[in-house]
PDB file of N, CA and C in Angstrom:
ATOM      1  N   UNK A   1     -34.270 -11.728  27.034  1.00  0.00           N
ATOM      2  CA  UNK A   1     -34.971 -10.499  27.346  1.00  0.00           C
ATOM      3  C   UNK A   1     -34.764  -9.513  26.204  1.00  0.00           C
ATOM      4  N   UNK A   2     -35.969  -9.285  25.919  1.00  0.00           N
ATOM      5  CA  UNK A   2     -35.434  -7.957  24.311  1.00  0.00           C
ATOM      6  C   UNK A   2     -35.113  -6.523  25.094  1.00  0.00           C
ATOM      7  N   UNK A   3     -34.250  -5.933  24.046  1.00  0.00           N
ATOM      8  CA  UNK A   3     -33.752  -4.987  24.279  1.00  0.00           C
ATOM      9  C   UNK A   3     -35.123  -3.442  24.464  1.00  0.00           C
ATOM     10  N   UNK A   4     -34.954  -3.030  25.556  1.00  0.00           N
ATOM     11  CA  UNK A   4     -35.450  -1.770  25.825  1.00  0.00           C
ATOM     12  C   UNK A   4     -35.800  -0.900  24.789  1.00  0.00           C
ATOM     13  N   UNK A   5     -34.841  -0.688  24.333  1.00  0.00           N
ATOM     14  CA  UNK A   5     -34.850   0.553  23.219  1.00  0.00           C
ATOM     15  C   UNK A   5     -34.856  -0.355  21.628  1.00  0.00           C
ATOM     16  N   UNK A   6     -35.313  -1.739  21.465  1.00  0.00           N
ATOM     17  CA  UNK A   6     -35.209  -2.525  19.730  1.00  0.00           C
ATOM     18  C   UNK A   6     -36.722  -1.897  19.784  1.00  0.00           C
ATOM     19  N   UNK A   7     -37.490  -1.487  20.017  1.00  0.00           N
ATOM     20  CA  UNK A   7     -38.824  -1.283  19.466  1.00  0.00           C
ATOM     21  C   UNK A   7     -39.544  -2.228  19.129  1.00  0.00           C
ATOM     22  N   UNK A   8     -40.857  -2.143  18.373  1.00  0.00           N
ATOM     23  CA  UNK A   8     -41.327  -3.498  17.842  1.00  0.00           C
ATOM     24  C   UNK A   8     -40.913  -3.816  16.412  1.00  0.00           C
ATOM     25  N   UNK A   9     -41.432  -4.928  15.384  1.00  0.00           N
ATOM     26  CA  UNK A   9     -40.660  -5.399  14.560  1.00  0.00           C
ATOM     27  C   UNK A   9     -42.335  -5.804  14.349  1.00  0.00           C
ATOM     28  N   UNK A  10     -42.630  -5.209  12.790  1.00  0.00           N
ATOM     29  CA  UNK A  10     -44.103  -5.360  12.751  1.00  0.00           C
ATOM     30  C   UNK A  10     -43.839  -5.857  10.807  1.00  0.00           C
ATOM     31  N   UNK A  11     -44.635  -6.970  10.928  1.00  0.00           N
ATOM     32  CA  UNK A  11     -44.802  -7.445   9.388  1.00  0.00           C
ATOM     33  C   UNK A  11     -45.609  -6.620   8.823  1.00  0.00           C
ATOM     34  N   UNK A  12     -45.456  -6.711   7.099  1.00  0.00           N
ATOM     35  CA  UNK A  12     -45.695  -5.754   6.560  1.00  0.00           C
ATOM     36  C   UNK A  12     -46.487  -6.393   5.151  1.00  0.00           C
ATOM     37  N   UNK A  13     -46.141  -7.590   5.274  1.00  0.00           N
ATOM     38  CA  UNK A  13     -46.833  -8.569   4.254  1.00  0.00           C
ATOM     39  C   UNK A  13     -45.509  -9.633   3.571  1.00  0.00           C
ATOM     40  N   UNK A  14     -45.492  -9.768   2.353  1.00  0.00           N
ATOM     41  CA  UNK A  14     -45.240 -10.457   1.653  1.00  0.00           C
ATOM     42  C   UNK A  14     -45.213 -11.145   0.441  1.00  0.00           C
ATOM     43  N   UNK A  15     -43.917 -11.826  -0.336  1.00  0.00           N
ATOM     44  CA  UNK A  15     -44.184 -11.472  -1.965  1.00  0.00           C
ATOM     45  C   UNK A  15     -44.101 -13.607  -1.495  1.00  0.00           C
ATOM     46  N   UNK A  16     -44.782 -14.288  -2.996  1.00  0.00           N
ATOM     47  CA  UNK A  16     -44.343 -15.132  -2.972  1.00  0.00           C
ATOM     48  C   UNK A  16     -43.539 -15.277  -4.512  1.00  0.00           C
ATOM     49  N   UNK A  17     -42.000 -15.875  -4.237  1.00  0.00           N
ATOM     50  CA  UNK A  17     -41.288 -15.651  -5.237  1.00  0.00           C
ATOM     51  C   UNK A  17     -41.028 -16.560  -6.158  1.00  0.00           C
ATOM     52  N   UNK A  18     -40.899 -17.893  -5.681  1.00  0.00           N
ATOM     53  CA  UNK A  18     -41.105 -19.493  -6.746  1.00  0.00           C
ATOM     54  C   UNK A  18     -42.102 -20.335  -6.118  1.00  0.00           C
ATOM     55  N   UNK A  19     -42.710 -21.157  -7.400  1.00  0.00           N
ATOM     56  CA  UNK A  19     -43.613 -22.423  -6.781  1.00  0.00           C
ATOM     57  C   UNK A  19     -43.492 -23.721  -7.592  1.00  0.00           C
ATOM     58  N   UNK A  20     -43.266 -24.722  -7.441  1.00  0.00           N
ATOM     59  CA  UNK A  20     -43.031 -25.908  -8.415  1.00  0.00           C
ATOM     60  C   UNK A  20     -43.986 -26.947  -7.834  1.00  0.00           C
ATOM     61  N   UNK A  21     -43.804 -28.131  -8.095  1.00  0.00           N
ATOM     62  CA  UNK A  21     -44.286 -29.271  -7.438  1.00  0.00           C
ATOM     63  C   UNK A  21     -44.203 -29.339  -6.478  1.00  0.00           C
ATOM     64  N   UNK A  22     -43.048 -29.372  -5.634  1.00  0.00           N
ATOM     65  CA  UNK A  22     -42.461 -29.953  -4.627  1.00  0.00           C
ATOM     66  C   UNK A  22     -42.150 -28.587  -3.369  1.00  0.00           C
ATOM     67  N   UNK A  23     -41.640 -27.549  -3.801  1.00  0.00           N
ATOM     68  CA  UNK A  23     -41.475 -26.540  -2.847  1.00  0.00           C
ATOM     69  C   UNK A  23     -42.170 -25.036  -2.960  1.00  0.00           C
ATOM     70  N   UNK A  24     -42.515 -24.282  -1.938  1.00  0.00           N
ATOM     71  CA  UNK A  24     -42.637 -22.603  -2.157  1.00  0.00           C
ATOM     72  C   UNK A  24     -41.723 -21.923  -1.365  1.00  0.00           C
ATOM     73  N   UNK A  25     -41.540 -20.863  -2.246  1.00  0.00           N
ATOM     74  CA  UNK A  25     -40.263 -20.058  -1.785  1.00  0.00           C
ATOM     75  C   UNK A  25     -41.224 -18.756  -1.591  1.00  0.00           C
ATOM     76  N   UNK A  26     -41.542 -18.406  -0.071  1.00  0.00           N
ATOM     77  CA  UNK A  26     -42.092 -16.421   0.178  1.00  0.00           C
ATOM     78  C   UNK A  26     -41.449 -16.230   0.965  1.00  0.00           C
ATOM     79  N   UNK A  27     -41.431 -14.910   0.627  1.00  0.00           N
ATOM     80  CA  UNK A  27     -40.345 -13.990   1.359  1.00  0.00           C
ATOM     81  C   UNK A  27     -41.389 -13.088   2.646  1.00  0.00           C
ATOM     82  N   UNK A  28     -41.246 -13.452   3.458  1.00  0.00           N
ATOM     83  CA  UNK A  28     -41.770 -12.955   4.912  1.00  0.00           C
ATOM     84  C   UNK A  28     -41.165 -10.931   4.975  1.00  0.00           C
ATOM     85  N   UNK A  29     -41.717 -10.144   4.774  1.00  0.00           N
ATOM     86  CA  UNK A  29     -41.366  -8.611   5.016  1.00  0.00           C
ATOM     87  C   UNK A  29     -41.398  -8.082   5.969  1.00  0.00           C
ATOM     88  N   UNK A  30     -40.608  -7.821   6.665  1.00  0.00           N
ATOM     89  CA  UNK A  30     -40.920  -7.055   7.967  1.00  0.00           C
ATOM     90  C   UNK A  30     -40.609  -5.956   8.172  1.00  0.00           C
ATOM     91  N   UNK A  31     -40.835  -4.752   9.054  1.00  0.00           N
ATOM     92  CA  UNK A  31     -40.257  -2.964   9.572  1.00  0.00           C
ATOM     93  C   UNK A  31     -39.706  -3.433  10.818  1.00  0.00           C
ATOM     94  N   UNK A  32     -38.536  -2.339  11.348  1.00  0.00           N
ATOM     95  CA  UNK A  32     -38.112  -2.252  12.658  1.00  0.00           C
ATOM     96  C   UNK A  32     -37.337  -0.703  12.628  1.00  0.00           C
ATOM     97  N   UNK A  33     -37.918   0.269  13.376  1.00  0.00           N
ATOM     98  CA  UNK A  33     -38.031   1.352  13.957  1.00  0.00           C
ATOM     99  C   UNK A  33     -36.067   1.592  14.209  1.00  0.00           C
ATOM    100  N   UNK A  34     -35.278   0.584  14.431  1.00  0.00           N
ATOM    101  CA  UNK A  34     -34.355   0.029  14.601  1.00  0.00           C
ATOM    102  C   UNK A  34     -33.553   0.171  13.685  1.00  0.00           C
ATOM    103  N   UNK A  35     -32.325   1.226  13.123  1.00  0.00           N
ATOM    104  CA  UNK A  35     -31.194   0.960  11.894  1.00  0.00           C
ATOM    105  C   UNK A  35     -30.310   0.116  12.482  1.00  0.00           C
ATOM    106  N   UNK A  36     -29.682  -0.720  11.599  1.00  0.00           N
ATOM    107  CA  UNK A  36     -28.310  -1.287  11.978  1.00  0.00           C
ATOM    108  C   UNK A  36     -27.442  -0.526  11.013  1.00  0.00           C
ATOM    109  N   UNK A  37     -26.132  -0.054  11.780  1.00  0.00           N
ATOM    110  CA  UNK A  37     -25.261   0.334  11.242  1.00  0.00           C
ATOM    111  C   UNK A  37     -23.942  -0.340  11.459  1.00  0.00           C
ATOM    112  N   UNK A  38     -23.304   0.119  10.636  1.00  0.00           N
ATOM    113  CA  UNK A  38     -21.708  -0.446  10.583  1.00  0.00           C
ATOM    114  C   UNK A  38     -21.012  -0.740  11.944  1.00  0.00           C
ATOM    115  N   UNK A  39     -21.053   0.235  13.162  1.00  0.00           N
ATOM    116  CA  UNK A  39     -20.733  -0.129  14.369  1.00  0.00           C
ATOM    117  C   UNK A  39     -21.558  -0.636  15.086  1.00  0.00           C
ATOM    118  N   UNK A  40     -22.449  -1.266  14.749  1.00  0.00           N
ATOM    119  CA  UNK A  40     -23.454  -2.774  15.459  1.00  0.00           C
ATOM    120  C   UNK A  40     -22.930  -4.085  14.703  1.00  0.00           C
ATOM    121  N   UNK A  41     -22.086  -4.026  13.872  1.00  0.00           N
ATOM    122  CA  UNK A  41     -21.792  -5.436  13.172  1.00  0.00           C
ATOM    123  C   UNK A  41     -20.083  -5.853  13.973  1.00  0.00           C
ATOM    124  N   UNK A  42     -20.037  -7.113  14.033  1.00  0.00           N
ATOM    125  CA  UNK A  42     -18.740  -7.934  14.655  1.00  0.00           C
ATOM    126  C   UNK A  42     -17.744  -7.725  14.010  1.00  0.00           C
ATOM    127  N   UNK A  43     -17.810  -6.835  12.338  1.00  0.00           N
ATOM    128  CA  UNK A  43     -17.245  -6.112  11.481  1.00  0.00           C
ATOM    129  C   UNK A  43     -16.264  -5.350  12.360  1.00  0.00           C
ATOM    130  N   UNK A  44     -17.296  -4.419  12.858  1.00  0.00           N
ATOM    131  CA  UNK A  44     -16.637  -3.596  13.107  1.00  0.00           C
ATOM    132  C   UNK A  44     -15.720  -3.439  14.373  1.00  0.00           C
ATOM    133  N   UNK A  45     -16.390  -4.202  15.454  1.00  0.00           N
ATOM    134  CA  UNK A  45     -15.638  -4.580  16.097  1.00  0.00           C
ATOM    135  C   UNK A  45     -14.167  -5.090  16.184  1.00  0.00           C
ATOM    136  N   UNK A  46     -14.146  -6.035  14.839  1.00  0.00           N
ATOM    137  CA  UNK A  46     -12.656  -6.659  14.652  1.00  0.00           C
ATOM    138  C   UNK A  46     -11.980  -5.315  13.837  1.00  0.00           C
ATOM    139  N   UNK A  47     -12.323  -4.589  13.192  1.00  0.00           N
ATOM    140  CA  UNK A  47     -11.689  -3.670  12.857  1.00  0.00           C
ATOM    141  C   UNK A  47     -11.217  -2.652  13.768  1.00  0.00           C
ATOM    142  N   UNK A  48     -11.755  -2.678  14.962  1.00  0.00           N
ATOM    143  CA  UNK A  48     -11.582  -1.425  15.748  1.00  0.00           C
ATOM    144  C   UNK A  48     -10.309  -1.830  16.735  1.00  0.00           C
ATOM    145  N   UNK A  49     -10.442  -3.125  17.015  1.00  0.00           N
ATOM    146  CA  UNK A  49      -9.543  -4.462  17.610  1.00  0.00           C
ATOM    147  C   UNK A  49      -8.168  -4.205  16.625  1.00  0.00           C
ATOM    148  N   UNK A  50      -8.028  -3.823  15.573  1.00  0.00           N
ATOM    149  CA  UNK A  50      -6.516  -3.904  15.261  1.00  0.00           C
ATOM    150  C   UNK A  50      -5.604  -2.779  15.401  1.00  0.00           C
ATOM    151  N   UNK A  51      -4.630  -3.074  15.471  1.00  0.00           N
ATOM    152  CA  UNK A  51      -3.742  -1.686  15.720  1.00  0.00           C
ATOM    153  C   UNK A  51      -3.454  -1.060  14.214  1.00  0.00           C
ATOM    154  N   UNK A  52      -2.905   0.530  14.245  1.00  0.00           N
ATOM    155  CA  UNK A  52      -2.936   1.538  13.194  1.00  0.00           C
ATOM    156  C   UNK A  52      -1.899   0.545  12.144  1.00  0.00           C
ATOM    157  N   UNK A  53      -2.472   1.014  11.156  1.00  0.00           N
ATOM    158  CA  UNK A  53      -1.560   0.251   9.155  1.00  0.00           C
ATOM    159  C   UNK A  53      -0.701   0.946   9.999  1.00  0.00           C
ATOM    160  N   UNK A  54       0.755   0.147   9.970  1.00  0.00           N
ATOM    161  CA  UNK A  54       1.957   1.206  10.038  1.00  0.00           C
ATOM    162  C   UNK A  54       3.546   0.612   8.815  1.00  0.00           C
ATOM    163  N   UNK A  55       2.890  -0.829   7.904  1.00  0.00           N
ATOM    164  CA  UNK A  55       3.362  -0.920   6.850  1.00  0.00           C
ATOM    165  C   UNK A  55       2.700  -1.864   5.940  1.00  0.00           C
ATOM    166  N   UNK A  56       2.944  -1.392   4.650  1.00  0.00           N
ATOM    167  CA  UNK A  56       2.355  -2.062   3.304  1.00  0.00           C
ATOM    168  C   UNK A  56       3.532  -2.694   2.999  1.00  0.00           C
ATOM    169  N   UNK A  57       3.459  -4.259   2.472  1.00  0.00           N
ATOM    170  CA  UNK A  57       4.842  -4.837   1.877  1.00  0.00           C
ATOM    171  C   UNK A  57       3.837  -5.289   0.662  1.00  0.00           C
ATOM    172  N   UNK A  58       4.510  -5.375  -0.386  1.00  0.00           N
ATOM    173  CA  UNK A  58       4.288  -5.713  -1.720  1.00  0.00           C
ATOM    174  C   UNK A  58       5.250  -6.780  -2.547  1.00  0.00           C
ATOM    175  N   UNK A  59       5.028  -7.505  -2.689  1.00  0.00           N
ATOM    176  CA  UNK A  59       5.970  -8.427  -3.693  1.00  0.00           C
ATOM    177  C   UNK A  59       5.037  -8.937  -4.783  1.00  0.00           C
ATOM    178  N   UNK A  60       6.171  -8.593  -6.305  1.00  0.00           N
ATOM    179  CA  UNK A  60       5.691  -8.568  -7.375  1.00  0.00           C
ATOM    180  C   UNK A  60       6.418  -9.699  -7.737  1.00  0.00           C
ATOM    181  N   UNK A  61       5.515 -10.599  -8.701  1.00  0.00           N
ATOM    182  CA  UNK A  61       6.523 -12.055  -9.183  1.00  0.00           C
ATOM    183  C   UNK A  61       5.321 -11.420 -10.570  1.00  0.00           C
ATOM    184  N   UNK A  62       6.339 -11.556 -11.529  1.00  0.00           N
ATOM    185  CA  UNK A  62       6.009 -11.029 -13.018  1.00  0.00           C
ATOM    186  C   UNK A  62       5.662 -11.683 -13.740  1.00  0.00           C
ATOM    187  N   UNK A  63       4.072 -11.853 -14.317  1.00  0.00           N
ATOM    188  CA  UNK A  63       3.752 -12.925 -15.435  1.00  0.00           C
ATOM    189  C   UNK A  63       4.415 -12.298 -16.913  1.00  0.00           C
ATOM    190  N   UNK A  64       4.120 -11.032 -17.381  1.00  0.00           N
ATOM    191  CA  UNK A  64       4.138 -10.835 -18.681  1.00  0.00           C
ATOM    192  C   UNK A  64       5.116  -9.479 -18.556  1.00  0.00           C
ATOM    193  N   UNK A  65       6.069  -9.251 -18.960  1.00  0.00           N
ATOM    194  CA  UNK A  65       6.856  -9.872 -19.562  1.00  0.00           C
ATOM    195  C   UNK A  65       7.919 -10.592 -18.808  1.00  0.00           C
ATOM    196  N   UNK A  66       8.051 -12.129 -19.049  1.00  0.00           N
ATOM    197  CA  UNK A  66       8.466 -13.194 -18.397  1.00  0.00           C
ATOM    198  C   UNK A  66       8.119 -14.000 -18.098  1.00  0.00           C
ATOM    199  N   UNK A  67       8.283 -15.556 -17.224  1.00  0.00           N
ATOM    200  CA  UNK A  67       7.633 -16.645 -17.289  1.00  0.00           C
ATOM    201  C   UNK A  67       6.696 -17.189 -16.468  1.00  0.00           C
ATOM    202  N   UNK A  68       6.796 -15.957 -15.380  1.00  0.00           N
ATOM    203  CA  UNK A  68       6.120 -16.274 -14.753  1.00  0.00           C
ATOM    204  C   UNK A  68       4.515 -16.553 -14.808  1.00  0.00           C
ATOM    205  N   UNK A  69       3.468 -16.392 -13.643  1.00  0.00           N
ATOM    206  CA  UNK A  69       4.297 -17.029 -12.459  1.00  0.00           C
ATOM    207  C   UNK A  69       4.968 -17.741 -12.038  1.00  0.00           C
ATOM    208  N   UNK A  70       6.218 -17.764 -11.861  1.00  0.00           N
ATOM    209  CA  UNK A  70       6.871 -18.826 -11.568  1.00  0.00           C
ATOM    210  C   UNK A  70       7.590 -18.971  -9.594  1.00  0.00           C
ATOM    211  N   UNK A  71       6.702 -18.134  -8.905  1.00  0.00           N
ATOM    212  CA  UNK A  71       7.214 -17.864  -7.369  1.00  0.00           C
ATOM    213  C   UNK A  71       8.406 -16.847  -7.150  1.00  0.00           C
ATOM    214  N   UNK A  72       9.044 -16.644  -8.219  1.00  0.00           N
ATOM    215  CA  UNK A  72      10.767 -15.813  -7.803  1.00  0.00           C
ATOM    216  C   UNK A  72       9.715 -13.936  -7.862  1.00  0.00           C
ATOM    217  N   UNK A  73       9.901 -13.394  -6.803  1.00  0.00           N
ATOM    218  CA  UNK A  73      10.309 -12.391  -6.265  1.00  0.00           C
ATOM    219  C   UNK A  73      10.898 -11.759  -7.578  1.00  0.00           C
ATOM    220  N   UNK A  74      10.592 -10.303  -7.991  1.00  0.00           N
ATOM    221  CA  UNK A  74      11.207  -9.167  -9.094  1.00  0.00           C
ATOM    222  C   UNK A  74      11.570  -8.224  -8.130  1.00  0.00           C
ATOM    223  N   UNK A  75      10.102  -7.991  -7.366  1.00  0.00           N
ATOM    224  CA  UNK A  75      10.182  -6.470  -6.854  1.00  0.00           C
ATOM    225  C   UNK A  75       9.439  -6.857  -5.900  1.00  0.00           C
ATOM    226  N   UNK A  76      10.031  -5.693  -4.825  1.00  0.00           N
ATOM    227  CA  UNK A  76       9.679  -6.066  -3.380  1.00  0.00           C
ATOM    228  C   UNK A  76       9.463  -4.158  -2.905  1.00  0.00           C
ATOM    229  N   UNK A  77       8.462  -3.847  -2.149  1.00  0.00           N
ATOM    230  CA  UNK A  77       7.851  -2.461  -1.788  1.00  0.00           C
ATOM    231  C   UNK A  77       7.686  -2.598  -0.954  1.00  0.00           C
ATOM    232  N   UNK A  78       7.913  -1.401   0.350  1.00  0.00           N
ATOM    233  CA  UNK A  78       7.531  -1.546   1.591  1.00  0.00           C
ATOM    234  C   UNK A  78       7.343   0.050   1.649  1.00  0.00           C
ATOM    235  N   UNK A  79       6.246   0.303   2.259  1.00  0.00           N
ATOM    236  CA  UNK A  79       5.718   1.785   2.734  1.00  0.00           C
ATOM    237  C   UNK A  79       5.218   2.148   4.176  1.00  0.00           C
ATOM    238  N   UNK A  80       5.900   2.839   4.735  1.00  0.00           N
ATOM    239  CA  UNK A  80       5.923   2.984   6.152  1.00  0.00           C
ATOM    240  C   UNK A  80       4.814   4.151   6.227  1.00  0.00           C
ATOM    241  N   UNK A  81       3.910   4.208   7.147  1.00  0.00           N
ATOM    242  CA  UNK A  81       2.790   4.978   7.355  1.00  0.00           C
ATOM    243  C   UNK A  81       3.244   5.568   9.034  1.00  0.00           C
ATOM    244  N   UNK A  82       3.320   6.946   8.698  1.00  0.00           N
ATOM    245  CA  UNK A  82       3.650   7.488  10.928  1.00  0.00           C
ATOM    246  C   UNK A  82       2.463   6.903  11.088  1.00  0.00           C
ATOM    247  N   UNK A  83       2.849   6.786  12.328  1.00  0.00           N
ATOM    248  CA  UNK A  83       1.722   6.471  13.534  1.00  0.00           C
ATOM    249  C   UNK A  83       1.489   7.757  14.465  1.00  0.00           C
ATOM    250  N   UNK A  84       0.214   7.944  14.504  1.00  0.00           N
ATOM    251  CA  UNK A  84      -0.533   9.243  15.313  1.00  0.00           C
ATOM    252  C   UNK A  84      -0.254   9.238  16.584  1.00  0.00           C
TER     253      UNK A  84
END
């Protein structure tokens, strides 16, 4: 069942963009009355789904100057963010 309020979704024409022997590539154009924004995407959803940054950890393993990468840990950072 379409949505009440999606409006219609009306073509508008069309480009054709490659043609060879064997295949055509057109691009179908369409309008919809309809924005999608950032909080209509599953994006955003999973973002809204996590709880507040409340730490950054950082570990630095040093290519230049030294041999790395070689896996060994130099420097290690941790930054605590309050929580609201």
């Amino acid at each position: 069942m379409p949505d009440p309020q999606g409006g219609e979704i009306v073509y508008v024409g069309g480009t054709l963009l490659d043609l060879n022997r064997y295949e055509l590539y057109y691009q179908f154009d369409f309008t919809a009355k309809y924005e999608i924004t950032e909080e209509d995407t599953r994006q955003a959803e999973d973002v809204n789904a996590l709880p507040d940054l409340s730490l950054l950890s950082i570990d630095v393993d040093y290519i230049d100057p030294g041999t790395g990468p070689d896996g060994d840990i130099e420097h290690h950072l941790e930054m605590r963010f309050p929580q609201n």
